[in-house]
Structure formats: structure tokens, C-alpha cells
N, C-alpha and C. Protein backbone atom coordinates (compact mmCIF):
# COMPACT_ATOMS: atom_id res chain seq x y z
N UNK A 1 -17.04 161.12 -130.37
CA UNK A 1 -18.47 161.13 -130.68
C UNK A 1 -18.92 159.68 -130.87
N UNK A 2 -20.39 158.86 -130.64
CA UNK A 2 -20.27 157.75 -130.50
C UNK A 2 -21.22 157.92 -131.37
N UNK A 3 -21.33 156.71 -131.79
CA UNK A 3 -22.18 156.34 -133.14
C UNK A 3 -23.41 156.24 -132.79
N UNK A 4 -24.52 157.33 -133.73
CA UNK A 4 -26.10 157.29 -133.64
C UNK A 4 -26.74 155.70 -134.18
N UNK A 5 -27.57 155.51 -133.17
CA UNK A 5 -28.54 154.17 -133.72
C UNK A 5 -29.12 155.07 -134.74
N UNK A 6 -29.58 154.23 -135.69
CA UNK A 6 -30.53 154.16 -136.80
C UNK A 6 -31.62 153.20 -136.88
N UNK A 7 -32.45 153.72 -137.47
CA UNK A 7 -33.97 152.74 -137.72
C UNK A 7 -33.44 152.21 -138.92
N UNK A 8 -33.73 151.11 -139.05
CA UNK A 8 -33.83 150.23 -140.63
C UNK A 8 -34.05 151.14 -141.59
N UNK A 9 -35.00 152.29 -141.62
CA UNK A 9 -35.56 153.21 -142.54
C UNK A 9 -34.36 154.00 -143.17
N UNK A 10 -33.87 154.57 -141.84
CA UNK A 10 -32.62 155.94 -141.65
C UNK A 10 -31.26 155.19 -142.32
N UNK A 11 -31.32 153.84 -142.08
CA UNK A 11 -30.32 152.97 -142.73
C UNK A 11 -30.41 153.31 -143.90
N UNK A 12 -31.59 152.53 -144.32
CA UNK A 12 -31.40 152.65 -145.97
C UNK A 12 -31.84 153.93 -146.84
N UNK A 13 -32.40 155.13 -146.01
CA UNK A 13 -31.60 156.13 -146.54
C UNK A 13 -30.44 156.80 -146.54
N UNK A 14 -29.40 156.47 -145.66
CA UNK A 14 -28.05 157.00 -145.69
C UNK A 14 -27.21 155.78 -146.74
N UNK A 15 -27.54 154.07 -146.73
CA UNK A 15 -27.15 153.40 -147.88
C UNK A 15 -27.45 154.19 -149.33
N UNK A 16 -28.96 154.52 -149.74
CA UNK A 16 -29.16 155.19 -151.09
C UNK A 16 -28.20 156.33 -151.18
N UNK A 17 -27.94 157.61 -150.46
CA UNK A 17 -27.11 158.17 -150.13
C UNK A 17 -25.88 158.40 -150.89
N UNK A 18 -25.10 156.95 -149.99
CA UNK A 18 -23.77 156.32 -150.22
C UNK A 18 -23.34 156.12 -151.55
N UNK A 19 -24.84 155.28 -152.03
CA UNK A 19 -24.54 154.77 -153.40
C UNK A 19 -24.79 155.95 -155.08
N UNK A 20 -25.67 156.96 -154.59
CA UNK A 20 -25.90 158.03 -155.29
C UNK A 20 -24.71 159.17 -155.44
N UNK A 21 -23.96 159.07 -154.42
CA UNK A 21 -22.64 159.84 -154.37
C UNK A 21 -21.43 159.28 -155.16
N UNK A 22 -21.77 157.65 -154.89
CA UNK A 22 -20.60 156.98 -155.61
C UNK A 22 -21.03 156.76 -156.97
N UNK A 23 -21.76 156.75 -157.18
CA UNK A 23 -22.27 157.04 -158.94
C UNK A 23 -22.37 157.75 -159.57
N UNK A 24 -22.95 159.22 -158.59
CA UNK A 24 -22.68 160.61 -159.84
C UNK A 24 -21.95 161.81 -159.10
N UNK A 25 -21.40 161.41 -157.84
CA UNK A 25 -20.78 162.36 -156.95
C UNK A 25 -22.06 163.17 -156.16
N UNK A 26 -23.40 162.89 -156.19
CA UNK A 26 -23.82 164.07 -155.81
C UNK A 26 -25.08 163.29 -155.31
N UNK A 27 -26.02 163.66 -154.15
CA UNK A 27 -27.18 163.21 -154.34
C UNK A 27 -28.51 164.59 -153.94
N UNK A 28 -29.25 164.43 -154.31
CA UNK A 28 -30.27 165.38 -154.17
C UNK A 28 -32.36 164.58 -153.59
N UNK A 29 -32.99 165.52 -152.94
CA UNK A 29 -33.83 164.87 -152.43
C UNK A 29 -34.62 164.01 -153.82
N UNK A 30 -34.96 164.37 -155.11
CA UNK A 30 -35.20 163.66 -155.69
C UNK A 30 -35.28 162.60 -156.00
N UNK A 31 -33.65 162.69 -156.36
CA UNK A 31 -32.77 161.56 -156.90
C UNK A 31 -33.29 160.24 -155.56
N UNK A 32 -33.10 160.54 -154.41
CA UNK A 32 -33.29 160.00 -153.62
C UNK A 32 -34.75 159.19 -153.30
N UNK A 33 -35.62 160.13 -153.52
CA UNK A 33 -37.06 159.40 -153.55
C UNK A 33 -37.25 158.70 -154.52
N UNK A 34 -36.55 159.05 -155.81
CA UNK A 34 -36.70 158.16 -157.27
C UNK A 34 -36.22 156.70 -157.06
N UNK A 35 -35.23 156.67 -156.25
CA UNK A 35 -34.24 155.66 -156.08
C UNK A 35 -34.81 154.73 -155.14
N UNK A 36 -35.58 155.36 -153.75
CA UNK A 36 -36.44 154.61 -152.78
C UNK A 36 -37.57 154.51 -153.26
N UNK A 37 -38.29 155.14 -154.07
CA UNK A 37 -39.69 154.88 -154.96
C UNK A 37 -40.67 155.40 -153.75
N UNK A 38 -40.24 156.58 -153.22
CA UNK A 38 -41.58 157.31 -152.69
C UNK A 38 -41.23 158.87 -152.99
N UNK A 39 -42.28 159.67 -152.44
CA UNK A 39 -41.94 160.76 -152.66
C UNK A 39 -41.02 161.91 -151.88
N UNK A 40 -40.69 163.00 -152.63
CA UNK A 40 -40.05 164.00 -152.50
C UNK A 40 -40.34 164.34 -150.50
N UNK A 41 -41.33 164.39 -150.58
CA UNK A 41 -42.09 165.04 -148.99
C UNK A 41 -41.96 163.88 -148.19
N UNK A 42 -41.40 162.67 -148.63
CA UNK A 42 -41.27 161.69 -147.45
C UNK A 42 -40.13 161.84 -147.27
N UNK A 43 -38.51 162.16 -147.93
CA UNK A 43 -36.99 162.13 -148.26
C UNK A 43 -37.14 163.24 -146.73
N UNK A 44 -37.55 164.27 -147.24
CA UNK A 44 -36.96 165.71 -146.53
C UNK A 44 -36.87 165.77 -144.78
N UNK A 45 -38.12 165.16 -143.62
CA UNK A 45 -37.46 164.16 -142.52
C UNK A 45 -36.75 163.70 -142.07
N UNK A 46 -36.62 162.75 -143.34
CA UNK A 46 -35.36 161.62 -143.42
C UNK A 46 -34.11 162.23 -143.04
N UNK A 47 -33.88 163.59 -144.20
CA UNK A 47 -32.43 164.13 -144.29
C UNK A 47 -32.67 165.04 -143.25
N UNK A 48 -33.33 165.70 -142.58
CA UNK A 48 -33.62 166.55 -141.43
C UNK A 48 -32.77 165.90 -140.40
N UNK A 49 -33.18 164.64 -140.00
CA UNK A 49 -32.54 163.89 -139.09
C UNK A 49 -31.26 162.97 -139.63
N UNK A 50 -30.99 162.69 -140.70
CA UNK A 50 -29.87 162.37 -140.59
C UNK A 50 -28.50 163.67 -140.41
N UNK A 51 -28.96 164.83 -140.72
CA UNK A 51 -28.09 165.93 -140.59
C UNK A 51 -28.40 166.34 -139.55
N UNK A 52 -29.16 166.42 -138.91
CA UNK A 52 -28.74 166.42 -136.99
C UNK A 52 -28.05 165.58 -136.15
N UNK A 53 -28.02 164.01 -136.87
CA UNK A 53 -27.49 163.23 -136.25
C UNK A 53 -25.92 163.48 -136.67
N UNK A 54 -25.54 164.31 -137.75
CA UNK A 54 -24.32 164.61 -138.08
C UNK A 54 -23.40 163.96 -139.22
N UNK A 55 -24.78 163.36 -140.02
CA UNK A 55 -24.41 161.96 -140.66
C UNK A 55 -24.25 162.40 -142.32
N UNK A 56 -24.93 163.36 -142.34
CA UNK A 56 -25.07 164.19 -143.90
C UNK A 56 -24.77 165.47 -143.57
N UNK A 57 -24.40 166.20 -144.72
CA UNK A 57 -24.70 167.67 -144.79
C UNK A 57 -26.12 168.30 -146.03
N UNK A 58 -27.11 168.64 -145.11
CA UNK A 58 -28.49 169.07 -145.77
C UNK A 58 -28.58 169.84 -146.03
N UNK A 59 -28.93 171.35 -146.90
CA UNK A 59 -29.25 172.16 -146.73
C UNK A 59 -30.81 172.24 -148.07
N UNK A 60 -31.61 172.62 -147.72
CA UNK A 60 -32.68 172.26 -148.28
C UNK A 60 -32.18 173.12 -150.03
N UNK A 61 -33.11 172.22 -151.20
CA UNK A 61 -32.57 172.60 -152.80
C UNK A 61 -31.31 172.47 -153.08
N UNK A 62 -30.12 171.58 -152.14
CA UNK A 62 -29.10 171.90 -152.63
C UNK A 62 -28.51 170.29 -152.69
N UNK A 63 -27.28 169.82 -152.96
CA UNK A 63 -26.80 168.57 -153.07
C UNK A 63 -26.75 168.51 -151.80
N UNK A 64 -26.88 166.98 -151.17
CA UNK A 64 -26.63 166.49 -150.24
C UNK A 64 -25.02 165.59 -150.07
N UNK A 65 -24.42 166.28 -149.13
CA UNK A 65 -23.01 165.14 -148.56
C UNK A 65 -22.68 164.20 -147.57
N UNK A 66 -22.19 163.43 -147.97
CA UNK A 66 -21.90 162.61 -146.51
C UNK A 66 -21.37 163.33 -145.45
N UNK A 67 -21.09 163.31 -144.71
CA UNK A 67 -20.03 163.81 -143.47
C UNK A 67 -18.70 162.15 -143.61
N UNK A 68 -17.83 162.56 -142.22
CA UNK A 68 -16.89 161.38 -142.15
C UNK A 68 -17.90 160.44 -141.64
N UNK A 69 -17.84 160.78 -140.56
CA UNK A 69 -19.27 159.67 -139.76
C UNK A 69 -20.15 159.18 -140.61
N UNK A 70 -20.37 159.69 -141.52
CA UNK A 70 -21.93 159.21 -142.26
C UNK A 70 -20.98 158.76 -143.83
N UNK A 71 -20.04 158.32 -143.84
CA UNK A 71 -19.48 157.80 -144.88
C UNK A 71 -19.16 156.35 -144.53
N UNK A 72 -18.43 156.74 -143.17
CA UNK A 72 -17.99 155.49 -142.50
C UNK A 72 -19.12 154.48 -142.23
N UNK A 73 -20.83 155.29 -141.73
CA UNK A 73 -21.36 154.32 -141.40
C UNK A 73 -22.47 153.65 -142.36
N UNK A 74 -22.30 154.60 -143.68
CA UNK A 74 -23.02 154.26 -144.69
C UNK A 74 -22.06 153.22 -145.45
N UNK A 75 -20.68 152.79 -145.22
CA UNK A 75 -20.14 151.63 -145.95
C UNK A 75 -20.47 150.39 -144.77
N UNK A 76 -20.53 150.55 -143.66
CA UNK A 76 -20.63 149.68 -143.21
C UNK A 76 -21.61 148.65 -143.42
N UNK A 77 -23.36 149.90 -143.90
CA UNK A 77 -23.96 149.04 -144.01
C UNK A 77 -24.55 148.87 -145.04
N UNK A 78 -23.85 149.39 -146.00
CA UNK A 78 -23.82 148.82 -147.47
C UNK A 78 -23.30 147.48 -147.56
N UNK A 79 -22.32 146.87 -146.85
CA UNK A 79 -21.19 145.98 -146.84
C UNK A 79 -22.52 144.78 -146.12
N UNK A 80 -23.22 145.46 -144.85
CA UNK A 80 -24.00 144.63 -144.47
C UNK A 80 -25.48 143.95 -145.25
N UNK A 81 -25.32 144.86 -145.88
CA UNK A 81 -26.75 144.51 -146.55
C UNK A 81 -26.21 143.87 -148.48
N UNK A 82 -24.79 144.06 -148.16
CA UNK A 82 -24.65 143.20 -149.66
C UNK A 82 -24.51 141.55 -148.99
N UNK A 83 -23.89 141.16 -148.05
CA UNK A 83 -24.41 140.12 -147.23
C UNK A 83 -25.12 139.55 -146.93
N UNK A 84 -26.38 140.02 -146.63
CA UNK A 84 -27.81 139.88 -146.91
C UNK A 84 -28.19 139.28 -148.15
């Protein structure tokens, strides 16, 4: 399977993601808009398409997971953007 491009956007919601999992094991659309500082109804898109792209596991009201793919490519660019 070859790796989905991402928008800058889709980036740094699969980074918040990354980092919400590694802090409380779990992330949820909330948590997520709280963390990006917009709202609930902008997140849900976001995770629509990152779980088609195969990158999360979504299911709407429930915790959100990485997948392998979407672990692997959410360190990458965590790693890139602590560089930054």
C-alpha cells in the first residue's frame, strides 16, 4: 500500500492525534478540536478522510485509533515538525 499525500491541515490533524493517544491513550473528536482550537463540526471531515485514507480508525461518538500506517506516518511528522 503506498503512502496517502496529506494537506498540511490532514497533517496536523493526524500529528494532534498522535500526541492525544500518547498522553491519555485515547483521542476523541473533542479532545481534538479543543487541542486544534476549532470546533467539534470542523474535526468530523477531517477524521472522515483520514479513515478512508486508512490512517485512523473512526467510528462516529467513539475513541479514535491510529492504524499501523497512520502511526508510522503520524511519527514521522511529528519528528518533522519538532524540527521546525
Amino acid at each position: 500500500m503506498s503512502k496517502p499525500t496529506l494537506t498540511p491541515a490532514l497533517e496536523d490533524y493526524l500529528e494532534t492525534i498522535y500526541r492525544l493517544v500518547g498522553e491519555s491513550g485515547h483521542a476523541r473528536v473533542g479532545e481534538i478540536a479543543a487541542a486544534r482550537e476549532v470546533r467539534p463540526g470542523s474535526v468530523t471531515p477531517a477524521m472522515k478522510r483520514l479513515d478512508e485514507l486508512g490512517l485512523i480508525e473512526y467510528r462516529q461518538r467513539e475513541q479514535i485509533g491510529l492504524t499501523t500506517l497512520g502511526e508510522t506516518m503520524a511519527r514521522r511528522i511529528f519528528a518533522k515538525h519538532q524540527v521546525l
